[in-house]
Structures are given as C-alpha cells and as structure tokens.
C-alpha atoms as a PDB file:
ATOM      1  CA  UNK A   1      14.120 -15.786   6.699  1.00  0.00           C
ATOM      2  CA  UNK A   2      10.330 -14.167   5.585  1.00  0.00           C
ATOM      3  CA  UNK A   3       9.937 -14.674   9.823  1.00  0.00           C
ATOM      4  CA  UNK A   4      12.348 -12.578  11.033  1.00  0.00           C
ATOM      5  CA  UNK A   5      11.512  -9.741   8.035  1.00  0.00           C
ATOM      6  CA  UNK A   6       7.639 -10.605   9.329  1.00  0.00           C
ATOM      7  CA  UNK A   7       9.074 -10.182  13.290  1.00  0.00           C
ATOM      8  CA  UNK A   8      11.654  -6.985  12.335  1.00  0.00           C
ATOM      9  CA  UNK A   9       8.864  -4.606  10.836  1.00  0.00           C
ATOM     10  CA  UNK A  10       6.925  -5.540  13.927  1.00  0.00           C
ATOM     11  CA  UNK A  11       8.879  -4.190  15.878  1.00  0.00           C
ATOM     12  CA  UNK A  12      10.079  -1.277  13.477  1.00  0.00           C
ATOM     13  CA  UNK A  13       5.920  -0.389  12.979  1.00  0.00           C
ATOM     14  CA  UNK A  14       5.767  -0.490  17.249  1.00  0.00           C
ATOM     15  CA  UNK A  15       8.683   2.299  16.971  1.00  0.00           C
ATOM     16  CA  UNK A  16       7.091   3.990  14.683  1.00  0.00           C
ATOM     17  CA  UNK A  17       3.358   4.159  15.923  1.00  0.00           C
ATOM     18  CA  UNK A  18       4.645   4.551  19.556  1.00  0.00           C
ATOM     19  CA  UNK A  19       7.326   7.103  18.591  1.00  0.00           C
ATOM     20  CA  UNK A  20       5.089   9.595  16.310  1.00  0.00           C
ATOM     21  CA  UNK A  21       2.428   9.444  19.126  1.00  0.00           C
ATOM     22  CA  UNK A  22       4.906  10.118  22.158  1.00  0.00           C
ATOM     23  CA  UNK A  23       6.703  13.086  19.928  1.00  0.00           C
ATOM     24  CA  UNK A  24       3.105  14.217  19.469  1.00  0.00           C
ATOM     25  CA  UNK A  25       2.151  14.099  23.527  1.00  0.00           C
ATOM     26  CA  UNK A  26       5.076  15.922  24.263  1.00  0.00           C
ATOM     27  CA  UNK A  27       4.693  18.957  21.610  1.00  0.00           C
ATOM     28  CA  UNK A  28       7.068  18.121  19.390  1.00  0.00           C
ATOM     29  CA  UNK A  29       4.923  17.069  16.396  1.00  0.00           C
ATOM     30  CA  UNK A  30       1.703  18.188  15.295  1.00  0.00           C
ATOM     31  CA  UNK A  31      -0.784  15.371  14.561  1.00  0.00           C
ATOM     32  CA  UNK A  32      -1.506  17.064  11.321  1.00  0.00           C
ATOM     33  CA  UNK A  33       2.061  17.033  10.381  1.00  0.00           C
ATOM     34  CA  UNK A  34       3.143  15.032   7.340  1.00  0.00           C
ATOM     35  CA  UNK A  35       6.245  13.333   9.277  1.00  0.00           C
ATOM     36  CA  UNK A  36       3.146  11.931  12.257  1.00  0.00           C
ATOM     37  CA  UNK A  37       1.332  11.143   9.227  1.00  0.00           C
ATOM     38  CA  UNK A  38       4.032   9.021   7.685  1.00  0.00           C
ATOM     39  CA  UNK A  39       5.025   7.144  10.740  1.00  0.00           C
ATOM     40  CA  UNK A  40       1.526   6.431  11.339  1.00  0.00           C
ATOM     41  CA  UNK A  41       1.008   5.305   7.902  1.00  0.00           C
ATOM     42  CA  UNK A  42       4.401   3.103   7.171  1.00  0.00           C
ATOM     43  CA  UNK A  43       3.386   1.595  10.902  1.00  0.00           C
ATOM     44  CA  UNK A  44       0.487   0.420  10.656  1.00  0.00           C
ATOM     45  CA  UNK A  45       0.931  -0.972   6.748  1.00  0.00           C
ATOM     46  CA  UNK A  46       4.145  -2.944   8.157  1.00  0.00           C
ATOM     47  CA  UNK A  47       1.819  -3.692  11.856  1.00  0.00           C
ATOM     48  CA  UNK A  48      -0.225  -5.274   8.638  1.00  0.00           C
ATOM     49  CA  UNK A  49       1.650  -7.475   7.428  1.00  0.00           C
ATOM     50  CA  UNK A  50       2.844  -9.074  10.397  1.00  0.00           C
ATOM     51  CA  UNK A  51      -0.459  -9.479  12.151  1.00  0.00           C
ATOM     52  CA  UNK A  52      -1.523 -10.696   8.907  1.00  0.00           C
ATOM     53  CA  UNK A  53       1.214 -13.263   9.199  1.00  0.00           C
ATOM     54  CA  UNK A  54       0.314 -14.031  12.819  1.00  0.00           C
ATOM     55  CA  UNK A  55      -3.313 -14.096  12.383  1.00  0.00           C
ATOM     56  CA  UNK A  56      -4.161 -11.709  14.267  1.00  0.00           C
ATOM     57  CA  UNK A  57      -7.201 -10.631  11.906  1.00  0.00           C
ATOM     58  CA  UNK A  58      -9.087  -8.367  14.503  1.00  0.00           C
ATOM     59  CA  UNK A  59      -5.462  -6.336  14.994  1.00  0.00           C
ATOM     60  CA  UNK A  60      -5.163  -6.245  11.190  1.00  0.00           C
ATOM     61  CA  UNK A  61      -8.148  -4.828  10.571  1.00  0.00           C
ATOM     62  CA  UNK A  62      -7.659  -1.882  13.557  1.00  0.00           C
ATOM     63  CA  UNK A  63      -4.772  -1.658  11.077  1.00  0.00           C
ATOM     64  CA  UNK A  64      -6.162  -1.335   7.653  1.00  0.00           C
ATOM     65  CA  UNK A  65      -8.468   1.119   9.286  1.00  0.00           C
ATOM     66  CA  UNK A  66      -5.344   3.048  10.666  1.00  0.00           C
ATOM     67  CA  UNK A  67      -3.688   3.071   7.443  1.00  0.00           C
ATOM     68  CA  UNK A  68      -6.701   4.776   5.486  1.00  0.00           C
ATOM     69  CA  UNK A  69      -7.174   7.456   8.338  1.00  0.00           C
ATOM     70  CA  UNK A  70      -3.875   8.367   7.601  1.00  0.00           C
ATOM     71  CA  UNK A  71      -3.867   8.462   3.938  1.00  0.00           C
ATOM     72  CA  UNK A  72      -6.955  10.438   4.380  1.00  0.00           C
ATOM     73  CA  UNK A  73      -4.921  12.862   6.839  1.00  0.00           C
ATOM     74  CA  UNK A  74      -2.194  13.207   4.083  1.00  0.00           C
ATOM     75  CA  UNK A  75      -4.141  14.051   1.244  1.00  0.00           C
ATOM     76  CA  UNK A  76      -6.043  16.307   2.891  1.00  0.00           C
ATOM     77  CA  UNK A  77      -2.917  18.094   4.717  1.00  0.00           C
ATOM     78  CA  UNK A  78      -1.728  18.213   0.376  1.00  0.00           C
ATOM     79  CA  UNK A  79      -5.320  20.708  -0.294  1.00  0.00           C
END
C-alpha cells in the first residue's frame, strides 16, 4: 500500500515539475508566478519522498535543494 502512494506521487511530482516547466517554455506561465512556484514546490517535496524511499540520495538532495529555491521564490514573490 505505502509503495504504490511512494510510486503515485512519483509520478504526480514528474507531472508537476515537467508540466510547470513546459507551460513556462511555451509562455504560458511566468517562472515568477506563484502557480510555477507551487508546482515546483509540491514536486519536488513529493519527488522527495519517493527518491527517499528508493534511495536515490543524490536525486533527493537535487530535491531538497529544489524545494528551498522555491520557497525562497514564493516568499519573495509575497514582498
């Protein structure tokens, strides 16, 4: 059961990541929009957990990092 959660927001935070940046590429998002911002930030904390789970540490980390850039992003897009 905790597998296929682990395996479904894998491929939800793939959608996500891959989604916000083609909507970017193509003009329809800004990169400094809080909607890329989101996406970026629920993907990579759900890419997190299931590299975590897979032990993929290296991808994890590339992770964490992505999460804080975009926390940073959104609290400076709130100033």
């Amino acid at each position: 059961m905790y597998e296929l959660f682990v395996e479904t927001i894998g491929w939800i935070a793939s959608i996500l990541i891959v989604g916000a940046f083609a909507l970017n590429s193509f003009g329809k998002i800004a990169s400094t929009s809080v909607s890329y911002q989101l996406a970026n930030l629920i993907g990579g904390i759900f890419f997190v957990v299931n590299t975590i789970y897979h032990q993929a540490y290296p991808s994890a980390l590339v992770n964490v990092v992505w999460v804080f850039i975009a926390i940073s992003a959104l609290l400076k897009s709130k100033k």
